[in-house]
C-alpha atoms as a PDB file:
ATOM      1  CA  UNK A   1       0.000   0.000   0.000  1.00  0.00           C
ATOM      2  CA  UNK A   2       1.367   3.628  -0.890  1.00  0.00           C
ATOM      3  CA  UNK A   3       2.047   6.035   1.507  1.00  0.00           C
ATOM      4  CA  UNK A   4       1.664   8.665  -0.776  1.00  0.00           C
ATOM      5  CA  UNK A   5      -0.470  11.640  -0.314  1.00  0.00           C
ATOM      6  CA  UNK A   6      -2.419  12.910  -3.192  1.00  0.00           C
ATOM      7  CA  UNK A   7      -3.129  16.852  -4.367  1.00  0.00           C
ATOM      8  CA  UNK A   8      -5.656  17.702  -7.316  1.00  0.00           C
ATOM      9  CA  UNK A   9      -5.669  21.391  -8.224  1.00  0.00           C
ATOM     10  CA  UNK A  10      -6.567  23.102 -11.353  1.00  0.00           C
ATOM     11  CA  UNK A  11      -5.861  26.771 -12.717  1.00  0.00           C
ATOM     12  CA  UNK A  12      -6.840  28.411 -16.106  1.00  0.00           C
ATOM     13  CA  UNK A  13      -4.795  29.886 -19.236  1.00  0.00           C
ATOM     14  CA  UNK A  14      -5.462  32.175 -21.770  1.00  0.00           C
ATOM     15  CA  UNK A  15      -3.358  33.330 -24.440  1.00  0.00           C
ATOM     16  CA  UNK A  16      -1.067  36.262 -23.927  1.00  0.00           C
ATOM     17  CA  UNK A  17       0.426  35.800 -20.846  1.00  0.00           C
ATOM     18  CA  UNK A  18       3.205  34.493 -19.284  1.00  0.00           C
ATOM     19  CA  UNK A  19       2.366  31.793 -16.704  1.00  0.00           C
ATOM     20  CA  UNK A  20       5.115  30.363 -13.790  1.00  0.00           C
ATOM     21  CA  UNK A  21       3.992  27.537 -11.561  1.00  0.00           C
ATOM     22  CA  UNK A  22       6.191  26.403  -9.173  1.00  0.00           C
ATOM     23  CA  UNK A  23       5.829  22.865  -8.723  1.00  0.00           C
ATOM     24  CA  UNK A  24       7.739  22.045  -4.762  1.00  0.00           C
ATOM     25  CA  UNK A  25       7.997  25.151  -2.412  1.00  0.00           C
ATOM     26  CA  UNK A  26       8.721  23.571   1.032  1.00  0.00           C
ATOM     27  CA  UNK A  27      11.263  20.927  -0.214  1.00  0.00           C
ATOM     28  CA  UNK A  28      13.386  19.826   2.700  1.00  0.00           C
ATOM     29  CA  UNK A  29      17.252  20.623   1.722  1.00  0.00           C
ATOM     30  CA  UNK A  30      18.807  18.446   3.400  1.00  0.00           C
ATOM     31  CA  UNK A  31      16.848  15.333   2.217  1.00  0.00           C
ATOM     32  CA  UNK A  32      16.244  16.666  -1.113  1.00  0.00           C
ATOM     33  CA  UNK A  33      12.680  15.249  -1.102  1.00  0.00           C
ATOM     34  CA  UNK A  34       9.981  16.289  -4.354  1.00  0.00           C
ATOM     35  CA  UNK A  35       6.990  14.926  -5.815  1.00  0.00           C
ATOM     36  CA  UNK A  36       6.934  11.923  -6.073  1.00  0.00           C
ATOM     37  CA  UNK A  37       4.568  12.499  -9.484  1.00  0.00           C
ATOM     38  CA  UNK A  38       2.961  15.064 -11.596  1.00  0.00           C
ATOM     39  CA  UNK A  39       0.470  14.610 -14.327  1.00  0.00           C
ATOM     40  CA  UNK A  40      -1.002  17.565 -16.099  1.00  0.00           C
ATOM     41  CA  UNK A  41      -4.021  17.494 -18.197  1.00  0.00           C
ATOM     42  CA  UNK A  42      -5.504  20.247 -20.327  1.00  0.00           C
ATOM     43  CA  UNK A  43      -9.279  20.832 -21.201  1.00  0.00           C
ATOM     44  CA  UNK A  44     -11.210  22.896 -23.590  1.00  0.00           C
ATOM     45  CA  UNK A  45     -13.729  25.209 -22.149  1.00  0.00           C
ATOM     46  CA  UNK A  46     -16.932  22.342 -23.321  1.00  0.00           C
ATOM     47  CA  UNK A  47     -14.700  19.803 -20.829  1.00  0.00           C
ATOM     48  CA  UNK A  48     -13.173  17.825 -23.679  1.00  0.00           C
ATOM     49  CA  UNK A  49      -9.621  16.761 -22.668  1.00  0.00           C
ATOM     50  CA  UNK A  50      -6.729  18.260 -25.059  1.00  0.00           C
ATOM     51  CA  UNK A  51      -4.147  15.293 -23.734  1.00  0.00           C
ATOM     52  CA  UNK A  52      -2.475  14.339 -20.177  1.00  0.00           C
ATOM     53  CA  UNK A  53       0.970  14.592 -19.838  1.00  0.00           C
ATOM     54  CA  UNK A  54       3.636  13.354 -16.979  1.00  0.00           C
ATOM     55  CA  UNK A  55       5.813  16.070 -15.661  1.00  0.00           C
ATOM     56  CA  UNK A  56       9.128  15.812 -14.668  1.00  0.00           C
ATOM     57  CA  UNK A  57       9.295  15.558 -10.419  1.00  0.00           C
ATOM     58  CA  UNK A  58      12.663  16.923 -10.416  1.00  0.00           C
ATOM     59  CA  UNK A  59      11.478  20.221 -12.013  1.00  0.00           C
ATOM     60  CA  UNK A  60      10.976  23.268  -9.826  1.00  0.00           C
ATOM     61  CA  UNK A  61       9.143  25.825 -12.022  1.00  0.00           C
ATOM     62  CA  UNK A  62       6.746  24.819 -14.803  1.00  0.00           C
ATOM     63  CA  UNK A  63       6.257  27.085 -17.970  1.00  0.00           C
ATOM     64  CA  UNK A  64       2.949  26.365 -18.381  1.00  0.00           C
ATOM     65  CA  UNK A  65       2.054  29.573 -20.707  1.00  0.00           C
ATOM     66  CA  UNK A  66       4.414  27.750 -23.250  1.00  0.00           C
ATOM     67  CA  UNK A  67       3.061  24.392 -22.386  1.00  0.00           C
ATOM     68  CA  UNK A  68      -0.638  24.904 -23.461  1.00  0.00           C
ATOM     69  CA  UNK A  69       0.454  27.055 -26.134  1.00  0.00           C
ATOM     70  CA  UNK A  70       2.556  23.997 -28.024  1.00  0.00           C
ATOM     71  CA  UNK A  71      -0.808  21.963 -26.990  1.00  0.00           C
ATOM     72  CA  UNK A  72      -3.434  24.131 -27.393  1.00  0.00           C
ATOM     73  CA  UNK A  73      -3.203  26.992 -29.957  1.00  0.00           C
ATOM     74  CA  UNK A  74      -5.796  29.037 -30.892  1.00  0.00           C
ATOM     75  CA  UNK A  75      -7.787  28.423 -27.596  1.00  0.00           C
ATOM     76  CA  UNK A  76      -8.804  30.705 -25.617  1.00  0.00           C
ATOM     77  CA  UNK A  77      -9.609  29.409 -22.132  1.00  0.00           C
ATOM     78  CA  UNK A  78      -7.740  26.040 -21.117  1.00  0.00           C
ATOM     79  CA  UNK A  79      -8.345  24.624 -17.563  1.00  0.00           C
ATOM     80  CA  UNK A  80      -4.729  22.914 -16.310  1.00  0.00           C
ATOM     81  CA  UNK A  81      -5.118  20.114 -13.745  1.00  0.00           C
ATOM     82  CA  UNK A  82      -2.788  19.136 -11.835  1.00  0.00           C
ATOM     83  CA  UNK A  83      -2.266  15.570 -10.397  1.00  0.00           C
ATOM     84  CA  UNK A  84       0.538  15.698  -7.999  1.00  0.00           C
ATOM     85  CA  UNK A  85       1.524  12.897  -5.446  1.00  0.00           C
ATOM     86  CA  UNK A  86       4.083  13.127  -3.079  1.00  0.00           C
ATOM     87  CA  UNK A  87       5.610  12.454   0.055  1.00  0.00           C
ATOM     88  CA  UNK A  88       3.828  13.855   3.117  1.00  0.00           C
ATOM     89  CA  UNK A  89       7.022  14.610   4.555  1.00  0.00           C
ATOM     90  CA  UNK A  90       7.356  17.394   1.426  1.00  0.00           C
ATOM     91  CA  UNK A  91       4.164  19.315   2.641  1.00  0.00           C
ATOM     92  CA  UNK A  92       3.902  20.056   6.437  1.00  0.00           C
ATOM     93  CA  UNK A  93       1.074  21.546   6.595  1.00  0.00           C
ATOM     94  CA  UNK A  94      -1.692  21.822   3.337  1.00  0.00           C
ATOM     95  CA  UNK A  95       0.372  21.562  -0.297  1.00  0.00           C
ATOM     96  CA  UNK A  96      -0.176  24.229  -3.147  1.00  0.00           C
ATOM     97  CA  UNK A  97       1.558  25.020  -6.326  1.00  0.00           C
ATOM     98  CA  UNK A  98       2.309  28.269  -6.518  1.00  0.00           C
ATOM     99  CA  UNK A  99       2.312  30.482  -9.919  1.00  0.00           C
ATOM    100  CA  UNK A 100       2.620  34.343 -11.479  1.00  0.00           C
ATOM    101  CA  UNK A 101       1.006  35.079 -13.731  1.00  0.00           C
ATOM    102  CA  UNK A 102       1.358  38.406 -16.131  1.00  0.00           C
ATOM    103  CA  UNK A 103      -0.105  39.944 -19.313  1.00  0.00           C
ATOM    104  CA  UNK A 104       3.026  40.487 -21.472  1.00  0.00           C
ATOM    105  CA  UNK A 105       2.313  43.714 -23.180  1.00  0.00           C
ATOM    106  CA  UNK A 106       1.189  45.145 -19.216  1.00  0.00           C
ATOM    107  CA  UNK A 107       2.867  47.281 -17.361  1.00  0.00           C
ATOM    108  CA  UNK A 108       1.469  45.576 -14.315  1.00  0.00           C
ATOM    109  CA  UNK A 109       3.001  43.306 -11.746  1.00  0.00           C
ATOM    110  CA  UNK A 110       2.917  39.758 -12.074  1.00  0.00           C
ATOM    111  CA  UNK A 111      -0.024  38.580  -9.766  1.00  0.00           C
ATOM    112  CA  UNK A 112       1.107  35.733  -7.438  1.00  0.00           C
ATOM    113  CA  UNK A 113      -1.488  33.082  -6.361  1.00  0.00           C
ATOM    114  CA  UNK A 114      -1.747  29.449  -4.944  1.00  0.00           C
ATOM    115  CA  UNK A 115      -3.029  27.373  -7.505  1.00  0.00           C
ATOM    116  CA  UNK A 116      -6.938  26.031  -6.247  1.00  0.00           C
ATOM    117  CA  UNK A 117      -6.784  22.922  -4.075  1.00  0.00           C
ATOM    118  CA  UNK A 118     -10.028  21.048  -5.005  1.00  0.00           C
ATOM    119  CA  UNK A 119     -10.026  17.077  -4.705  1.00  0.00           C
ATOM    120  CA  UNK A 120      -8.088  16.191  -2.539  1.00  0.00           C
ATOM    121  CA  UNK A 121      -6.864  19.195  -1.244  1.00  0.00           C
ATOM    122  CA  UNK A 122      -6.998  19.070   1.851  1.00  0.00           C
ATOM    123  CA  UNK A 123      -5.503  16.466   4.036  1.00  0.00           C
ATOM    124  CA  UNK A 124      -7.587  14.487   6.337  1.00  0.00           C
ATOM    125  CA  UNK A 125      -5.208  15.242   9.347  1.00  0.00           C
ATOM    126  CA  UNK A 126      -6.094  18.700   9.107  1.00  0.00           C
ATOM    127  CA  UNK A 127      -9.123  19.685  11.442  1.00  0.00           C
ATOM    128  CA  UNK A 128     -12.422  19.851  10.067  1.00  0.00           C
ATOM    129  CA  UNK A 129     -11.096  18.796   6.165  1.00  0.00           C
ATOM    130  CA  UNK A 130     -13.288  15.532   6.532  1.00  0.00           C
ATOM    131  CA  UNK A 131     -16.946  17.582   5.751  1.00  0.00           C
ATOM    132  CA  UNK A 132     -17.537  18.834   2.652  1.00  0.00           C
ATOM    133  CA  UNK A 133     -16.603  21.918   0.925  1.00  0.00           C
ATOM    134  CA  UNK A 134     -19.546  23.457  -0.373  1.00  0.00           C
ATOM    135  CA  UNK A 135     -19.120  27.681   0.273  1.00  0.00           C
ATOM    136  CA  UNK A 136     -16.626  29.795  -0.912  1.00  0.00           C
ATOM    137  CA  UNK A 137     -16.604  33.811  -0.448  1.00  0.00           C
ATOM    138  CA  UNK A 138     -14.431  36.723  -1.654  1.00  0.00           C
ATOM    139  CA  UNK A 139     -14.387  40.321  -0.205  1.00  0.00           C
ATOM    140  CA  UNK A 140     -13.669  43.408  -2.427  1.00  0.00           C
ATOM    141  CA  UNK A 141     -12.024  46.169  -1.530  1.00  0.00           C
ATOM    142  CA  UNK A 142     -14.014  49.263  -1.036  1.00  0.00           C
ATOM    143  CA  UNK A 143     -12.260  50.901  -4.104  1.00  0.00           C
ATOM    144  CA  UNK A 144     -11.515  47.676  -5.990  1.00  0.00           C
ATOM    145  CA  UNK A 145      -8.220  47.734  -8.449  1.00  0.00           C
ATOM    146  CA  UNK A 146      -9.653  46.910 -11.120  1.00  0.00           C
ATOM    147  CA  UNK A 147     -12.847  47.704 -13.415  1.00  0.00           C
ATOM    148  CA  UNK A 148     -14.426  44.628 -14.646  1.00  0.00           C
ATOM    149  CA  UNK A 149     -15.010  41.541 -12.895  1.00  0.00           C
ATOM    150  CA  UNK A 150     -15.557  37.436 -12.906  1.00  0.00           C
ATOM    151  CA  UNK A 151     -15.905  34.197 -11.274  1.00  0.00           C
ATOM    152  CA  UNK A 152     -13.923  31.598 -13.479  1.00  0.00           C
ATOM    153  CA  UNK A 153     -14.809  28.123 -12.465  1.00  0.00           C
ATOM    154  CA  UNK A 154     -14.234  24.589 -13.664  1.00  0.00           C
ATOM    155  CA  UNK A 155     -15.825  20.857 -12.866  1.00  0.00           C
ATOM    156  CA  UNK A 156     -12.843  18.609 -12.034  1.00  0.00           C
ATOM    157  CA  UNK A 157     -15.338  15.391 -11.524  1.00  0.00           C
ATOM    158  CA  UNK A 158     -14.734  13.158 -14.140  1.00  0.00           C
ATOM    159  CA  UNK A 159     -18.484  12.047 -14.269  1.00  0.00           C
ATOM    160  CA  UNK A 160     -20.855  14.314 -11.543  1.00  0.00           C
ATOM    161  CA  UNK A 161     -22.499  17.233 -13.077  1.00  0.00           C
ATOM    162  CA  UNK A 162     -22.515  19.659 -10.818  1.00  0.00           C
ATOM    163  CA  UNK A 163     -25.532  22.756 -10.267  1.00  0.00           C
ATOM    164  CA  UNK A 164     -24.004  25.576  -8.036  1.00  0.00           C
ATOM    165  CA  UNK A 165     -25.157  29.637  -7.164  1.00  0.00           C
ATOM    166  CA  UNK A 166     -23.148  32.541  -7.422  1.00  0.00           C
ATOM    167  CA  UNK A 167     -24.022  35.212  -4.964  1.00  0.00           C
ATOM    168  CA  UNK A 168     -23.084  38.999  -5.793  1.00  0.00           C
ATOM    169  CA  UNK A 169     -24.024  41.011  -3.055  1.00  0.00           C
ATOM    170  CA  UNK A 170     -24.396  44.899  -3.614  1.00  0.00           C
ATOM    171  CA  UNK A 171     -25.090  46.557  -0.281  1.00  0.00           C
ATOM    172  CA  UNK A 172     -27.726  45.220   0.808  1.00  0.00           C
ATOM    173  CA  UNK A 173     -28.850  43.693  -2.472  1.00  0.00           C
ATOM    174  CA  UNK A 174     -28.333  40.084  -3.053  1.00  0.00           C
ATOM    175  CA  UNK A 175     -28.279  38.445  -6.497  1.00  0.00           C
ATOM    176  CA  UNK A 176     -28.549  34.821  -6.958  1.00  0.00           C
ATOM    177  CA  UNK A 177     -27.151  33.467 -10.619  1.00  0.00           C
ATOM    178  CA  UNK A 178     -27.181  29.613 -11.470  1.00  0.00           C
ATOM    179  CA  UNK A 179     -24.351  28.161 -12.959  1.00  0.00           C
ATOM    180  CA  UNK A 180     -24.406  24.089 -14.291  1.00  0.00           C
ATOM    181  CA  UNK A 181     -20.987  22.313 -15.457  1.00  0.00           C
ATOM    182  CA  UNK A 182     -20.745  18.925 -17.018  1.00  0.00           C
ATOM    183  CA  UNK A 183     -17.386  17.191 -16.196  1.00  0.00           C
ATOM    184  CA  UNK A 184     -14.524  19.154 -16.583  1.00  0.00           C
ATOM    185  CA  UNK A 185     -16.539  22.165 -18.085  1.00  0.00           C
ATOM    186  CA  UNK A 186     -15.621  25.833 -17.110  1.00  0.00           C
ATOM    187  CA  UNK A 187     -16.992  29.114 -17.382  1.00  0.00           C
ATOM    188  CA  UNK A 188     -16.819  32.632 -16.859  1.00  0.00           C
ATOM    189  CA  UNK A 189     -19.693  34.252 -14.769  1.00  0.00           C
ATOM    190  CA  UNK A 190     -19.987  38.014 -14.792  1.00  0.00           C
ATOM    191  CA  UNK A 191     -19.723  40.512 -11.774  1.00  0.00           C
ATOM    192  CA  UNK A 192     -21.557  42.946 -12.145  1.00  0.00           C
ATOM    193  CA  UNK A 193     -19.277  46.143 -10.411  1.00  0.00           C
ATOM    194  CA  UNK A 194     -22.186  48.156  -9.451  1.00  0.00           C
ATOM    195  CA  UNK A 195     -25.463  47.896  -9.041  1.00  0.00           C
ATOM    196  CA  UNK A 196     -28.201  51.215  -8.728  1.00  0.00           C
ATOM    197  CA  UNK A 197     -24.661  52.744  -7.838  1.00  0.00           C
ATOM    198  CA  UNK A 198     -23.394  50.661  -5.255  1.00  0.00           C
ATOM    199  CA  UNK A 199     -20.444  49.118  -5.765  1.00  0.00           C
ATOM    200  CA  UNK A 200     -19.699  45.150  -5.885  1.00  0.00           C
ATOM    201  CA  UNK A 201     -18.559  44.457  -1.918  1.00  0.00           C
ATOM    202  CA  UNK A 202     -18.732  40.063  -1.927  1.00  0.00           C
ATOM    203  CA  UNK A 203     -19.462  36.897  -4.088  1.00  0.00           C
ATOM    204  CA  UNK A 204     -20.034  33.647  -2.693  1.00  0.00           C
ATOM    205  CA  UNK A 205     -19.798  30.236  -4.219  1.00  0.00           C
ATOM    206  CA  UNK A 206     -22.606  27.377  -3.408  1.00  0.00           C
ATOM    207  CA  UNK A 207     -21.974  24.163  -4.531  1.00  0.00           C
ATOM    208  CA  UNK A 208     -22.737  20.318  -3.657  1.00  0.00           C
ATOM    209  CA  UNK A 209     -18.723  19.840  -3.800  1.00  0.00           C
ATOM    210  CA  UNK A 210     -15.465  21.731  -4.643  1.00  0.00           C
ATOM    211  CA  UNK A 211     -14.741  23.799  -7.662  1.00  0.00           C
ATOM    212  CA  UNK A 212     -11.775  25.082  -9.037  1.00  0.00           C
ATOM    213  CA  UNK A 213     -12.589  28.797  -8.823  1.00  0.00           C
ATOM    214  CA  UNK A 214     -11.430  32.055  -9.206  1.00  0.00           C
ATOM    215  CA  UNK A 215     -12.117  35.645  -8.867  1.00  0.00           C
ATOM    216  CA  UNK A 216     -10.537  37.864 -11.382  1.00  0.00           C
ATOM    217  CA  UNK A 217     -10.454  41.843 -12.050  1.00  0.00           C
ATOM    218  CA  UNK A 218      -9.544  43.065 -15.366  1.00  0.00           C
ATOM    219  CA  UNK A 219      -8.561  47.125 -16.441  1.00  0.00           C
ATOM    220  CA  UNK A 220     -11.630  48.078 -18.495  1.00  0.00           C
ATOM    221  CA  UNK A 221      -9.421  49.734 -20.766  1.00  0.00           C
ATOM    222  CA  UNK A 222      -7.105  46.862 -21.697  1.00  0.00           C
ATOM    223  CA  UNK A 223      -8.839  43.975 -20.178  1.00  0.00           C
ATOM    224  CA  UNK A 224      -5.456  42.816 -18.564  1.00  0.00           C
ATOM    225  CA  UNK A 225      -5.727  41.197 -15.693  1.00  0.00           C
ATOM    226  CA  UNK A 226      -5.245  43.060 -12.126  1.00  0.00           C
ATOM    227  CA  UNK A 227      -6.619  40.527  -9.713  1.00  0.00           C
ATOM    228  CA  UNK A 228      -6.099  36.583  -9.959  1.00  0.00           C
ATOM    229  CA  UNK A 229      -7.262  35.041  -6.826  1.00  0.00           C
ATOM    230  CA  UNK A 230      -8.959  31.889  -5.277  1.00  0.00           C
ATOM    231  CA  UNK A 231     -12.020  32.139  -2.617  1.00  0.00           C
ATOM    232  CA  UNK A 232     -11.912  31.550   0.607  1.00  0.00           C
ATOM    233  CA  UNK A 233     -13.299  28.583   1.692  1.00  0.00           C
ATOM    234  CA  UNK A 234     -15.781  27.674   4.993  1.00  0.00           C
ATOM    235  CA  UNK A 235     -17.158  24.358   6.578  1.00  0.00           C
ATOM    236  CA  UNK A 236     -20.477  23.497   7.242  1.00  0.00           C
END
């Protein structure tokens, strides 16, 4: 029997920006311990898979821009999963890739964000991780950085459709959208930034189990991305 834990975690690419994961960020030095494997699989925004591929453990940083790109031309929104398993030892406490990601003709700073845990992402010995995952919130600023806004979200089940709400919330007005995803669909969902004025102040996720998800903030001018982040996740 394997000791070996497991980590499933997804993140998204679109054409035109440069895109750094880093694959082991707590190794150990002085036993040189990594992943013990990494499988990456690409899928087209309908959930059909554009190929699986085994990466190298050994590797520290993943170019993953130029990965879907020599995959996937020509689309543009690719969800990237990633299969990792590894030694416990590796990840003290709860294991993430890490990645920047940055538009290349922006001025901007690259955005740094932990790629989304979702099956399997968090370990049992952690208190709590043993119920399910079903809300997930994100609070804007007051004057948020950027002008347009989304929920990006992908089905990692290989066969569970899966019905979930997004929840804008406007002062005191609350807005209720549905979103369905077939297996290893994904979608963009509109935030609306104001509403009769009021500015966009939280979104919250319902669903019957984990999606990858993100909330992202673009410039309205140049639709380059200013804010690449995961939501936050609570227990029942």
């Amino acid at each position: 029997m394997s000791n070996n834990a497991a980590l499933c975690s997804a993140t998204f690419v679109e054409p035109g920006y440069d895109h750094l994961v880093e694959l082991v960020h707590q190794r150990d030095r002085a036993a040189h311990r990594r992943l013990v494997s990494l499988d990456l699989e690409l899928y087209e925004p309908g959930g059909a898979s554009l190929g699986r591929s085994a990466i190298d453990p050994g590797d520290e940083t993943l170019d993953l821009a130029a990965f879907v790109a020599a995959r996937a031309p020509g689309i543009p929104r690719v969800m990237a999963t990633f299969d990792a398993r590894y030694d416990e030892r590796v990840f003290p406490y709860r294991p993430h890739h890490y990645a920047y990601v940055r538009r290349r003709d922006s001025p901007e700073a690259p955005l740094y964000y932990a790629v989304n845990a979702t099956l399997g992402g968090v370990p049992d010995r952690i208190e709590a991780a043993t119920r399910q995952n079903n809300f997930e919130t994100y609070l804007f600023l007051s004057r948020p950085a950027g002008e347009r806004y989304g929920l990006r979200l992908g089905n990692l089940a290989r066969f569970s459709t899966v019905e979930a709400q997004v929840i804008t919330y406007h002062g005191e007005t609350r807005t209720v959208t549905p979103v369905t995803l077939a297996p290893h669909q994904h979608t963009d969902v509109e935030l609306p930034r104001e509403r009769d004025g009021i500015r966009l102040r939280r979104v919250e996720l319902k669903t019957l189990f984990r999606l990858a998800s993100y909330v992202m903030g673009r410039r309205a001018d140049s639709g380059a991305l200013v804010l690449f982040d995961h939501l936050f996740t609570y227990f029942k």
